[in-house]
PDB file of N, CA and C in Angstrom:
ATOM      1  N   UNK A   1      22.407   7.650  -5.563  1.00  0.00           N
ATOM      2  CA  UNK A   1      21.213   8.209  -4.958  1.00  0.00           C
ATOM      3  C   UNK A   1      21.519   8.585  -3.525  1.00  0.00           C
ATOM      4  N   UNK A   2      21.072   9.723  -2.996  1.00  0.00           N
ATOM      5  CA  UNK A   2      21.168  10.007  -1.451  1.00  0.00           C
ATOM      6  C   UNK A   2      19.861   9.740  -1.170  1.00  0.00           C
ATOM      7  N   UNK A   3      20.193   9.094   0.348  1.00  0.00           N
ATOM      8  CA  UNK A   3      19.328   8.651   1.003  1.00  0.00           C
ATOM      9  C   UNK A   3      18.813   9.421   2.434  1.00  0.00           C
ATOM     10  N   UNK A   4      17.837   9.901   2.645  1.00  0.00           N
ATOM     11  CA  UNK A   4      17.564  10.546   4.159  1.00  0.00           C
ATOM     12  C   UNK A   4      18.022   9.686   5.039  1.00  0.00           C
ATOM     13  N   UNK A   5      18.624  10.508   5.713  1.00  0.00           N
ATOM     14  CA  UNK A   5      18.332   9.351   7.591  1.00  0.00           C
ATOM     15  C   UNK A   5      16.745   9.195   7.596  1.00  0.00           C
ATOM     16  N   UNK A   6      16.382   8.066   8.246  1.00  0.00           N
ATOM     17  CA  UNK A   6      15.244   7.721   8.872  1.00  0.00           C
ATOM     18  C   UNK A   6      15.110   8.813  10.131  1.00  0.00           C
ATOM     19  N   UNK A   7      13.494   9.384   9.894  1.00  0.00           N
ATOM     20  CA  UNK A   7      13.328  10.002  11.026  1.00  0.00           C
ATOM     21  C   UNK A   7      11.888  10.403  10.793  1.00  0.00           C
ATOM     22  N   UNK A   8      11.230  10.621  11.760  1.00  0.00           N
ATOM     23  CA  UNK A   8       9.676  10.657  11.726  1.00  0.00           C
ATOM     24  C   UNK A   8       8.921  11.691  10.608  1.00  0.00           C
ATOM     25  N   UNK A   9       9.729  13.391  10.771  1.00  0.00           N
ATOM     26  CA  UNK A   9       9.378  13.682   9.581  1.00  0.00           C
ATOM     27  C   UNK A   9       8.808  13.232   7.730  1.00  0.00           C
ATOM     28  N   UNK A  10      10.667  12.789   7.731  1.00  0.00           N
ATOM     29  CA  UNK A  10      10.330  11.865   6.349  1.00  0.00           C
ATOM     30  C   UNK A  10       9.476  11.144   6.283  1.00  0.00           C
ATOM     31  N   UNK A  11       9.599  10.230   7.247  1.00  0.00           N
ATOM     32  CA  UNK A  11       8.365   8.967   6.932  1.00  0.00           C
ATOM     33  C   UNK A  11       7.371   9.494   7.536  1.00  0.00           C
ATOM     34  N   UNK A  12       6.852  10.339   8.040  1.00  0.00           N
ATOM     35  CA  UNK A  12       5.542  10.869   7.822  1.00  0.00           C
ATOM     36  C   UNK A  12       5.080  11.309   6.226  1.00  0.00           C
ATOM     37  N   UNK A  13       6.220  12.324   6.012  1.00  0.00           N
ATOM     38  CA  UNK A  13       5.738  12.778   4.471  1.00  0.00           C
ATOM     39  C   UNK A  13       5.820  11.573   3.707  1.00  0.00           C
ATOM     40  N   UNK A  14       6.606  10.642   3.310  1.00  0.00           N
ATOM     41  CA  UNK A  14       6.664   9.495   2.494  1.00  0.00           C
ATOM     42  C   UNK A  14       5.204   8.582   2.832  1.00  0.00           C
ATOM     43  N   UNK A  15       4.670   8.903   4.313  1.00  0.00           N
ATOM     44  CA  UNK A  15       3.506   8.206   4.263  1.00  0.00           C
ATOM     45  C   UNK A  15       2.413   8.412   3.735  1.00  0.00           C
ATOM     46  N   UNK A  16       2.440   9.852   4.085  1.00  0.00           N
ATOM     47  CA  UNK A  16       1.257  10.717   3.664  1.00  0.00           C
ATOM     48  C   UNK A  16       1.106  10.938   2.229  1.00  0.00           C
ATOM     49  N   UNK A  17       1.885  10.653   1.535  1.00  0.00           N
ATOM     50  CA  UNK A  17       2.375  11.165   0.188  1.00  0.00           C
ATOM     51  C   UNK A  17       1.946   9.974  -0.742  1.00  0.00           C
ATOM     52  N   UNK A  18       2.827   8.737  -0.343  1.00  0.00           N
ATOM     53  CA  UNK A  18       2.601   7.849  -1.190  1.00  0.00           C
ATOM     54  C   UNK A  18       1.839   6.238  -0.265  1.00  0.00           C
ATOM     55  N   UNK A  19       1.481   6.015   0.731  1.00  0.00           N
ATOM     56  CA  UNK A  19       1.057   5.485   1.586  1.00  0.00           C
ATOM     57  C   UNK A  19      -0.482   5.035   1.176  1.00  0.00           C
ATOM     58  N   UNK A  20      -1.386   6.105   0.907  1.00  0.00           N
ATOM     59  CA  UNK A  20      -3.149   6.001   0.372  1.00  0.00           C
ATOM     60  C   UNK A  20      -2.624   5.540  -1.572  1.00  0.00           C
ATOM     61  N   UNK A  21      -1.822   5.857  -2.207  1.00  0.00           N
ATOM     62  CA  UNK A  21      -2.144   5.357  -3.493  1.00  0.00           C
ATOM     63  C   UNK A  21      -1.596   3.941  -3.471  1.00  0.00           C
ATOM     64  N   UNK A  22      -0.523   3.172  -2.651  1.00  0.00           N
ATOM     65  CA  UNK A  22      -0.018   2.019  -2.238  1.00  0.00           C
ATOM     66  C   UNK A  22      -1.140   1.385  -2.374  1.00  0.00           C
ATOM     67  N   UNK A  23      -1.804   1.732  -0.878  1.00  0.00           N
ATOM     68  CA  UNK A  23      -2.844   1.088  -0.489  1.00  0.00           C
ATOM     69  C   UNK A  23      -3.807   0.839  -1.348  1.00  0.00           C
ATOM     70  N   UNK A  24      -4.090   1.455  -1.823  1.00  0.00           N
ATOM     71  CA  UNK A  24      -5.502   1.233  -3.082  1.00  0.00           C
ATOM     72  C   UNK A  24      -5.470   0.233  -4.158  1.00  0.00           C
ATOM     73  N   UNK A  25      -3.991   0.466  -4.520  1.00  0.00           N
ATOM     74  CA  UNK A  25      -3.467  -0.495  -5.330  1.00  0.00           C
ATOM     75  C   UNK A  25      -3.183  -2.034  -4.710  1.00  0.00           C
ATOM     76  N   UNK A  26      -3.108  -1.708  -3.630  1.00  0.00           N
ATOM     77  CA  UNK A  26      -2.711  -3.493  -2.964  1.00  0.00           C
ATOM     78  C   UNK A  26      -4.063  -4.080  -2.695  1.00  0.00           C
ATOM     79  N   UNK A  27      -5.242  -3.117  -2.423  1.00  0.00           N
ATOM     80  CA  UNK A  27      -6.537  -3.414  -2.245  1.00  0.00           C
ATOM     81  C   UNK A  27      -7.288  -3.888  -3.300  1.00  0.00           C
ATOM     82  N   UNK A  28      -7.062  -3.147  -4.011  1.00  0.00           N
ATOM     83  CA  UNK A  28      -7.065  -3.791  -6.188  1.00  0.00           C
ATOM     84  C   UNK A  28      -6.647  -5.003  -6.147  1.00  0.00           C
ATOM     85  N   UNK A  29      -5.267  -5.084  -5.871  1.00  0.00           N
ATOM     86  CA  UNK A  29      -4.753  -6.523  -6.313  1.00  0.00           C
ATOM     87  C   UNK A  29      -5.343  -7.462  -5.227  1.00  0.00           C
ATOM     88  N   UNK A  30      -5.498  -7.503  -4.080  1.00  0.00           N
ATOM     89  CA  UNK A  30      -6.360  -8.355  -3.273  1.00  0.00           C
ATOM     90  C   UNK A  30      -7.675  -9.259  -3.974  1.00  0.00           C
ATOM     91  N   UNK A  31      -8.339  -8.028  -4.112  1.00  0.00           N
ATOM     92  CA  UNK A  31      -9.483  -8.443  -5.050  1.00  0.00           C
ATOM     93  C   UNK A  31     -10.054  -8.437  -6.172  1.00  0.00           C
ATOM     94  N   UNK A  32      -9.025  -8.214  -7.122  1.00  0.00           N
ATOM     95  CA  UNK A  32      -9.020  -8.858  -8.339  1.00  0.00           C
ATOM     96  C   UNK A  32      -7.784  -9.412  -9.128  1.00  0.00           C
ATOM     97  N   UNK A  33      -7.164  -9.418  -8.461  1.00  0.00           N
ATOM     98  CA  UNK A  33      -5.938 -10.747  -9.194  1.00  0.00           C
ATOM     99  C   UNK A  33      -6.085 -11.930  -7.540  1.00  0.00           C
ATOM    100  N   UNK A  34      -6.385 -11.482  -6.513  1.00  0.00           N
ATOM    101  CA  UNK A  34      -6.278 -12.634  -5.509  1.00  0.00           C
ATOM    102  C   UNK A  34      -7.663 -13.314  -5.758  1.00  0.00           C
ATOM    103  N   UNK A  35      -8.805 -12.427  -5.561  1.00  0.00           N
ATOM    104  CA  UNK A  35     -10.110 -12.870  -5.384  1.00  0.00           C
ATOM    105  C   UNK A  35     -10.737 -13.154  -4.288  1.00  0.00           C
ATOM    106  N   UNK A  36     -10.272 -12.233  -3.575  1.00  0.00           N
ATOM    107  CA  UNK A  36     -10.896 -12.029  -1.965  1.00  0.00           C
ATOM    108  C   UNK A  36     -12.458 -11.211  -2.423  1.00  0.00           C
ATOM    109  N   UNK A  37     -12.890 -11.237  -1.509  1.00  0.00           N
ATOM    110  CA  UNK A  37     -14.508 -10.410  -1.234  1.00  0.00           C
ATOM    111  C   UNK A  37     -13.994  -9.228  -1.147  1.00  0.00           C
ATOM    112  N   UNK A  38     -14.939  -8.110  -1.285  1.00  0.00           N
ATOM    113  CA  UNK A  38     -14.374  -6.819  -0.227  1.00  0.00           C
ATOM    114  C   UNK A  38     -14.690  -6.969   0.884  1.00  0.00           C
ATOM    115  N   UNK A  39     -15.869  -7.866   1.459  1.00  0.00           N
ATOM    116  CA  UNK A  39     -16.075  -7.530   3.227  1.00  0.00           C
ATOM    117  C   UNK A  39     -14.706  -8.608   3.536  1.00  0.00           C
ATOM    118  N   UNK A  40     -14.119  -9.462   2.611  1.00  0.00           N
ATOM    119  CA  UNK A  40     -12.639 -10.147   3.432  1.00  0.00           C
ATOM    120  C   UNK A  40     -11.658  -9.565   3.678  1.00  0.00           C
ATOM    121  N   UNK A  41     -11.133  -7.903   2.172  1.00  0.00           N
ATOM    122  CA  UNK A  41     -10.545  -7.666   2.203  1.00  0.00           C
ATOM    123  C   UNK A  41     -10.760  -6.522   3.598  1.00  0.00           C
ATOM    124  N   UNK A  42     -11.907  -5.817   3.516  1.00  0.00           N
ATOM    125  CA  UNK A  42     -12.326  -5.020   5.296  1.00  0.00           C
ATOM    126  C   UNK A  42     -11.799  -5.903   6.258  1.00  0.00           C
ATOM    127  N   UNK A  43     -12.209  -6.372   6.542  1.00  0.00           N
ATOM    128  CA  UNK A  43     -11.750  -7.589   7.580  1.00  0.00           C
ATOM    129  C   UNK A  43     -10.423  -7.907   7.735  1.00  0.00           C
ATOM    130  N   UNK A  44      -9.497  -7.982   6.892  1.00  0.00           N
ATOM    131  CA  UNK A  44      -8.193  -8.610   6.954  1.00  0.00           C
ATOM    132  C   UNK A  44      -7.413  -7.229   7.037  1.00  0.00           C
ATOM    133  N   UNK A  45      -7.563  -6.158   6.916  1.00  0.00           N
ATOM    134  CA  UNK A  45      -7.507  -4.353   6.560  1.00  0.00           C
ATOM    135  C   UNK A  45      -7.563  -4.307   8.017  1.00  0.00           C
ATOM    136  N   UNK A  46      -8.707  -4.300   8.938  1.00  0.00           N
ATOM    137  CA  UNK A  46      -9.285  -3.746  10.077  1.00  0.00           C
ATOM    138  C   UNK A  46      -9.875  -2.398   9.623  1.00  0.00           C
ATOM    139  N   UNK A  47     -10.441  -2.412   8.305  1.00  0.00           N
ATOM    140  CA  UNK A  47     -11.524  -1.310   7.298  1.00  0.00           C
ATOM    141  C   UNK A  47     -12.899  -1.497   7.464  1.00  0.00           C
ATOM    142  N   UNK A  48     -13.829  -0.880   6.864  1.00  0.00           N
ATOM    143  CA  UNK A  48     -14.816  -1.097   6.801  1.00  0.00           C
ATOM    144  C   UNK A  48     -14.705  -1.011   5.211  1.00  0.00           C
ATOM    145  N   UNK A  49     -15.770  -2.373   4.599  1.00  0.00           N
ATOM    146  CA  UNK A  49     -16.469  -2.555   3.362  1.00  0.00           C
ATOM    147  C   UNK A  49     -15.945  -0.839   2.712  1.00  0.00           C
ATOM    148  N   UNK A  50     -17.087   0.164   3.089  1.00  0.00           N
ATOM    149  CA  UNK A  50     -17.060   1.486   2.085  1.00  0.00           C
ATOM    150  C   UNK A  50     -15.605   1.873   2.080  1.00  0.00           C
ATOM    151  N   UNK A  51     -14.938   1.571   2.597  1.00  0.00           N
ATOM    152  CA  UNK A  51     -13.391   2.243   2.666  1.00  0.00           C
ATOM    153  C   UNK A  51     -13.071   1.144   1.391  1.00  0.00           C
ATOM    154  N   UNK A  52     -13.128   0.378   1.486  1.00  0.00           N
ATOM    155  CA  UNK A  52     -12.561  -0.949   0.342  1.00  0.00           C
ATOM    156  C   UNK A  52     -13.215  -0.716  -0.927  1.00  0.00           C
ATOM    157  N   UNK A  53     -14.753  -0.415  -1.282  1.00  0.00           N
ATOM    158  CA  UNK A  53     -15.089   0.306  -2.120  1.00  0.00           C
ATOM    159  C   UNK A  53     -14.436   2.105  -2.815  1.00  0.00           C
ATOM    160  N   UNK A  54     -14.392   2.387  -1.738  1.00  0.00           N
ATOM    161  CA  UNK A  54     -13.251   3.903  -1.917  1.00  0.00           C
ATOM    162  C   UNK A  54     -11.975   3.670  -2.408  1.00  0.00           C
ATOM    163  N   UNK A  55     -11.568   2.492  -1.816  1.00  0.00           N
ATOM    164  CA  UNK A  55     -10.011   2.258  -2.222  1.00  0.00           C
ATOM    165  C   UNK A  55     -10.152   1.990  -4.144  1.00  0.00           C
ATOM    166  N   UNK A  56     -10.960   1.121  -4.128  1.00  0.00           N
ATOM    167  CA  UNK A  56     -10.910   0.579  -5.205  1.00  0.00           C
ATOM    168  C   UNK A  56     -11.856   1.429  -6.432  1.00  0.00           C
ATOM    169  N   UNK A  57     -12.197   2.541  -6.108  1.00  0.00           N
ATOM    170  CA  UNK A  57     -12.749   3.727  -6.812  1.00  0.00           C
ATOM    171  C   UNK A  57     -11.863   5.018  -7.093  1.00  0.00           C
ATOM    172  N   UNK A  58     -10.634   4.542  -5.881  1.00  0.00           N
ATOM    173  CA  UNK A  58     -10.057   5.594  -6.140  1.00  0.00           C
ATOM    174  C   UNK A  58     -10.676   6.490  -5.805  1.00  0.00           C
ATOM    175  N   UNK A  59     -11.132   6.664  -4.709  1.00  0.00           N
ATOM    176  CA  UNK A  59     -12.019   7.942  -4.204  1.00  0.00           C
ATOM    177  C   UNK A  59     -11.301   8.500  -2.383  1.00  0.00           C
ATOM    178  N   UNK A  60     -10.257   7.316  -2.641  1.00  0.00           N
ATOM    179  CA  UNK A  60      -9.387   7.096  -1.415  1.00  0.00           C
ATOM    180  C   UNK A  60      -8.025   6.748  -2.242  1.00  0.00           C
ATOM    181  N   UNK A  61      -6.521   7.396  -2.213  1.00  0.00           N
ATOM    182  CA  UNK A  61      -5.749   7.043  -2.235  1.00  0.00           C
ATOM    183  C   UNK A  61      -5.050   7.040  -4.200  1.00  0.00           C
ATOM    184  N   UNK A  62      -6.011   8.088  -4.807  1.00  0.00           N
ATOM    185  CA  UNK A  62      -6.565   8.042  -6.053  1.00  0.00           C
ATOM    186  C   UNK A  62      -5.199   9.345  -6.544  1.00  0.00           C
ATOM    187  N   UNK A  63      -3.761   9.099  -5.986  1.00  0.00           N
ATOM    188  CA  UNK A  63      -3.362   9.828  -6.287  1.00  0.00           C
ATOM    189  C   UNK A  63      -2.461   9.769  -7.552  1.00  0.00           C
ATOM    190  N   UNK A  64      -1.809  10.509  -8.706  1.00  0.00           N
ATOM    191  CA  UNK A  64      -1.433   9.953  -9.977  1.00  0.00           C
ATOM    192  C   UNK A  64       0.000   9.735  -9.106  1.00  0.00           C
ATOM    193  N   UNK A  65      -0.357   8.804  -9.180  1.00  0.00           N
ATOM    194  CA  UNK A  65       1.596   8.239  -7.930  1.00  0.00           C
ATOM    195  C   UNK A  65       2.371   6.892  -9.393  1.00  0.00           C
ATOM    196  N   UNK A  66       3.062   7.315  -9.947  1.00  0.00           N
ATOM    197  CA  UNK A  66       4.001   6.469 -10.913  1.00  0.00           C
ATOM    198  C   UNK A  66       4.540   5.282 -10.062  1.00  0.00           C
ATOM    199  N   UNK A  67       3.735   4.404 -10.080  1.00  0.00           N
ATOM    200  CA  UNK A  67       4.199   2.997  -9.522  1.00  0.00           C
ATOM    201  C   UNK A  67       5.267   2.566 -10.406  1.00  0.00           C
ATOM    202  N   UNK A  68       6.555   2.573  -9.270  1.00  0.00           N
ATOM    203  CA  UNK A  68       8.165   1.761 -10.288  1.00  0.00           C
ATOM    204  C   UNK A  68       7.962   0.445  -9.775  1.00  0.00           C
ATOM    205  N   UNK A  69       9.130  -0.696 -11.075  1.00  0.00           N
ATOM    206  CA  UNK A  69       8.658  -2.127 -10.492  1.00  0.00           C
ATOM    207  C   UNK A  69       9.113  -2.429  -9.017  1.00  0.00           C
ATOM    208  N   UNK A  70       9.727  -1.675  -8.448  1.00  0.00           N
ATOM    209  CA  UNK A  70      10.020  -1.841  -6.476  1.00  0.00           C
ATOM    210  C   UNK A  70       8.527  -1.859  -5.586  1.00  0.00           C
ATOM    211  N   UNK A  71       8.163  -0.563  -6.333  1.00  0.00           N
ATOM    212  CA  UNK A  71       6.956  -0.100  -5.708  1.00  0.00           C
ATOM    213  C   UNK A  71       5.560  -1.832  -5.975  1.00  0.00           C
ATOM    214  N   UNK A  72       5.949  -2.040  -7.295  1.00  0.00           N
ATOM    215  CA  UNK A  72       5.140  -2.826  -7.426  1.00  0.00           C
ATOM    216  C   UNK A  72       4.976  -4.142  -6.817  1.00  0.00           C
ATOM    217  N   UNK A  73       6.626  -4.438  -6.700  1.00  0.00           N
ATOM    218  CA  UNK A  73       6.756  -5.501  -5.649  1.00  0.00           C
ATOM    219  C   UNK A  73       6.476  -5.742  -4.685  1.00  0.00           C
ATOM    220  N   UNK A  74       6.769  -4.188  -3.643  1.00  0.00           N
ATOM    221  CA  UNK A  74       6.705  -4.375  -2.505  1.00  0.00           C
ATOM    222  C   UNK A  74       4.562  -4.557  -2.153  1.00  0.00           C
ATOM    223  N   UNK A  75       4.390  -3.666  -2.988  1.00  0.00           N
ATOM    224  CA  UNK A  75       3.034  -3.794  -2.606  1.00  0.00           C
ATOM    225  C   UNK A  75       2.460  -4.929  -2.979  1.00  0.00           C
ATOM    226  N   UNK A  76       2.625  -5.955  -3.738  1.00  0.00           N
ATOM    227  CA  UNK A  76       2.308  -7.465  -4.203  1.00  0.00           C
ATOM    228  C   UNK A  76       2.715  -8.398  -3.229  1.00  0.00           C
ATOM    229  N   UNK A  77       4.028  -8.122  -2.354  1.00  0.00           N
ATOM    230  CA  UNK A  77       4.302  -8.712  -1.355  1.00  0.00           C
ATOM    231  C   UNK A  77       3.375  -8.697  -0.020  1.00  0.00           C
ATOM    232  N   UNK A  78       3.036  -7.063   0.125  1.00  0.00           N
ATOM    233  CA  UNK A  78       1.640  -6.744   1.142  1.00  0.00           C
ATOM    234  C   UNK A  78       1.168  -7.065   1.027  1.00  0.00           C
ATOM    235  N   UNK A  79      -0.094  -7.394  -0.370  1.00  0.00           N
ATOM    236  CA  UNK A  79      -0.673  -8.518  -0.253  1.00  0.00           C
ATOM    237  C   UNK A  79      -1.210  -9.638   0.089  1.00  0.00           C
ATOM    238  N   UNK A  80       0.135 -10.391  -0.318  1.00  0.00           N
ATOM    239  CA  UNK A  80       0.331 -11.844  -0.262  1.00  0.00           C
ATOM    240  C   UNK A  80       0.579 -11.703   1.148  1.00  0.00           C
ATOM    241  N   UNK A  81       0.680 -10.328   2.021  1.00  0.00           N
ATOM    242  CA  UNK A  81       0.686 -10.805   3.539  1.00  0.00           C
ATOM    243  C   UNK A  81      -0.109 -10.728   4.665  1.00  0.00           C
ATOM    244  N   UNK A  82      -0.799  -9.869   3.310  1.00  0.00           N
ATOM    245  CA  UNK A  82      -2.226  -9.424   4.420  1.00  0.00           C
ATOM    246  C   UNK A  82      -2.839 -10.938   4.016  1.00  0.00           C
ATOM    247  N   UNK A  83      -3.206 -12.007   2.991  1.00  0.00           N
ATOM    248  CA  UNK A  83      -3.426 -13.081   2.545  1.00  0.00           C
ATOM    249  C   UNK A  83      -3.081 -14.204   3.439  1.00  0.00           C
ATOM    250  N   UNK A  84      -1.653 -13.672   3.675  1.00  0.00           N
ATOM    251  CA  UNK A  84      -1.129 -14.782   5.047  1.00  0.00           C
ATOM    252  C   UNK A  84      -0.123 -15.566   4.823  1.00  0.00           C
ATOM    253  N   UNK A  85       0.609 -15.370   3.200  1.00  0.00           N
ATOM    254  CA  UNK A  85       1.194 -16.093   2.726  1.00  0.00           C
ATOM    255  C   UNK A  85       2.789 -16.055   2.517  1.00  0.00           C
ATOM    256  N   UNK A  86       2.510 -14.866   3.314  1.00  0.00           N
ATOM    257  CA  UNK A  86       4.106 -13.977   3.125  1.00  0.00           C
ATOM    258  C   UNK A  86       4.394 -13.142   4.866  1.00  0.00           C
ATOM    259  N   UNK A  87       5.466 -13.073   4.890  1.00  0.00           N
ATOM    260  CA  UNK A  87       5.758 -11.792   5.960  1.00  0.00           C
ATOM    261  C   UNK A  87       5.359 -10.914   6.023  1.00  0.00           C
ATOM    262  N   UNK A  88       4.635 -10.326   7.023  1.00  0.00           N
ATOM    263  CA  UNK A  88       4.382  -8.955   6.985  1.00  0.00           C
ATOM    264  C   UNK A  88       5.597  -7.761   6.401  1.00  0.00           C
ATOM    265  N   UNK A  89       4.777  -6.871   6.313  1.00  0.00           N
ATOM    266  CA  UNK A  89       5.665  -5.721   6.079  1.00  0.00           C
ATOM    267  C   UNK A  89       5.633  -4.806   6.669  1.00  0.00           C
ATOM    268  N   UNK A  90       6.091  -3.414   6.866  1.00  0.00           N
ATOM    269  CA  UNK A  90       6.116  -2.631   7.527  1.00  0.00           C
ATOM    270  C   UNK A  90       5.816  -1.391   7.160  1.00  0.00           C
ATOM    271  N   UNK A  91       5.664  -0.260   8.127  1.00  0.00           N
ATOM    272  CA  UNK A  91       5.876   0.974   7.626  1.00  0.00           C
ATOM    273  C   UNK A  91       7.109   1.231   7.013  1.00  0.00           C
ATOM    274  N   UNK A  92       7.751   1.041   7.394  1.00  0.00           N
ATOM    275  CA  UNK A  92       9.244   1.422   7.181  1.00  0.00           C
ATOM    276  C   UNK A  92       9.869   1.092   5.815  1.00  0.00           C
ATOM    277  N   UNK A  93       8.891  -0.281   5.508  1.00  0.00           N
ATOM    278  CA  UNK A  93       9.442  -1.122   4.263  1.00  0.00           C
ATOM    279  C   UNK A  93       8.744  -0.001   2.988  1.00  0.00           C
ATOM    280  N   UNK A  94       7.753   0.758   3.670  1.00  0.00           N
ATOM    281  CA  UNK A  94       6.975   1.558   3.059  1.00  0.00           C
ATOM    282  C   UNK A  94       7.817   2.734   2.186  1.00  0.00           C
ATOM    283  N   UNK A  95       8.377   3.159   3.487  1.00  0.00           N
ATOM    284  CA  UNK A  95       8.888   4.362   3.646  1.00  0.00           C
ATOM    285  C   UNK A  95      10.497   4.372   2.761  1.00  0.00           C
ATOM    286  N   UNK A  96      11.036   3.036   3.105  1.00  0.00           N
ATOM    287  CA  UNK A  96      12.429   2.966   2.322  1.00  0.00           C
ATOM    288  C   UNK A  96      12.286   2.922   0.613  1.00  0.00           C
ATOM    289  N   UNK A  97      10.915   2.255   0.455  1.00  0.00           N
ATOM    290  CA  UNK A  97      10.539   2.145  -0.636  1.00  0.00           C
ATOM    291  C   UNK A  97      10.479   3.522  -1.991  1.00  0.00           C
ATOM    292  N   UNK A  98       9.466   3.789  -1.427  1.00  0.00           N
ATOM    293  CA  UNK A  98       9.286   5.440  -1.432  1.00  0.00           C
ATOM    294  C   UNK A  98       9.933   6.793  -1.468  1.00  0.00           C
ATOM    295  N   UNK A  99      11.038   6.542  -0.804  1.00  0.00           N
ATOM    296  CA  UNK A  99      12.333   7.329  -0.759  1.00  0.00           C
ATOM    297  C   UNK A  99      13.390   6.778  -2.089  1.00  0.00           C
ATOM    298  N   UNK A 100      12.941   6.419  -2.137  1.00  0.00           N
ATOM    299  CA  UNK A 100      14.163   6.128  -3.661  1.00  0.00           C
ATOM    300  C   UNK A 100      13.708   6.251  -4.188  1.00  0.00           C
ATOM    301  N   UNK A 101      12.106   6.795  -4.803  1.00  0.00           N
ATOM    302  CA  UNK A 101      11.583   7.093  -5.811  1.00  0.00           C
ATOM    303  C   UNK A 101      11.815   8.755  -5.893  1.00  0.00           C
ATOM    304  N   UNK A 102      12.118   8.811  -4.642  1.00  0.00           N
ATOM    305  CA  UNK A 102      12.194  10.877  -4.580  1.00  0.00           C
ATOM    306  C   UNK A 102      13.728  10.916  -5.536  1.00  0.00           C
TER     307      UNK A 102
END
């Protein structure tokens, strides 16, 4: 596989691209395999409630994005870190992610 250099371009497009269907999905798993609230999961986000409802309607981030098991990991790991239970993650962890799916 070739890999881009890191550089703002890419990980802009890798953000923009696959970044909102991530998210929706880690917002899913928050609150219904973790069992957070949505005003916890707003709160722990720095979202508001209707954004967490959007996420989870898919009315935000609702893109047909083929989650591979990397993808799935990494975003289960976000999670568990927005939760508190794990390391944060990064953009970047985002972005490396994402790029190997191209």
């Amino acid at each position: 596989m070739h890999e881009s250099p890191c550089n703002i371009i890419t990980c802009e497009f890798m953000a923009s691209r696959y970044l909102p269907a991530m998210r929706a999905e880690m917002v899913n798993r928050l609150i219904k395999t973790r069992g957070i609230s949505q005003s916890q999961a707003a709160r722990k986000l720095g979202i508001t409630r209707a954004a967490v409802c959007q996420y989870l309607s898919r009315k935000r981030g609702g893109s047909e994005l083929e989650i591979t098991g990397e993808m799935s990991a990494l975003i289960e790991r976000w999670a568990l870190a927005v939760i508190g239970e794990e390391p944060q993650i990064t953009i970047c962890d985002v972005c490396r992610c994402a790029m190997k799916k191209q």
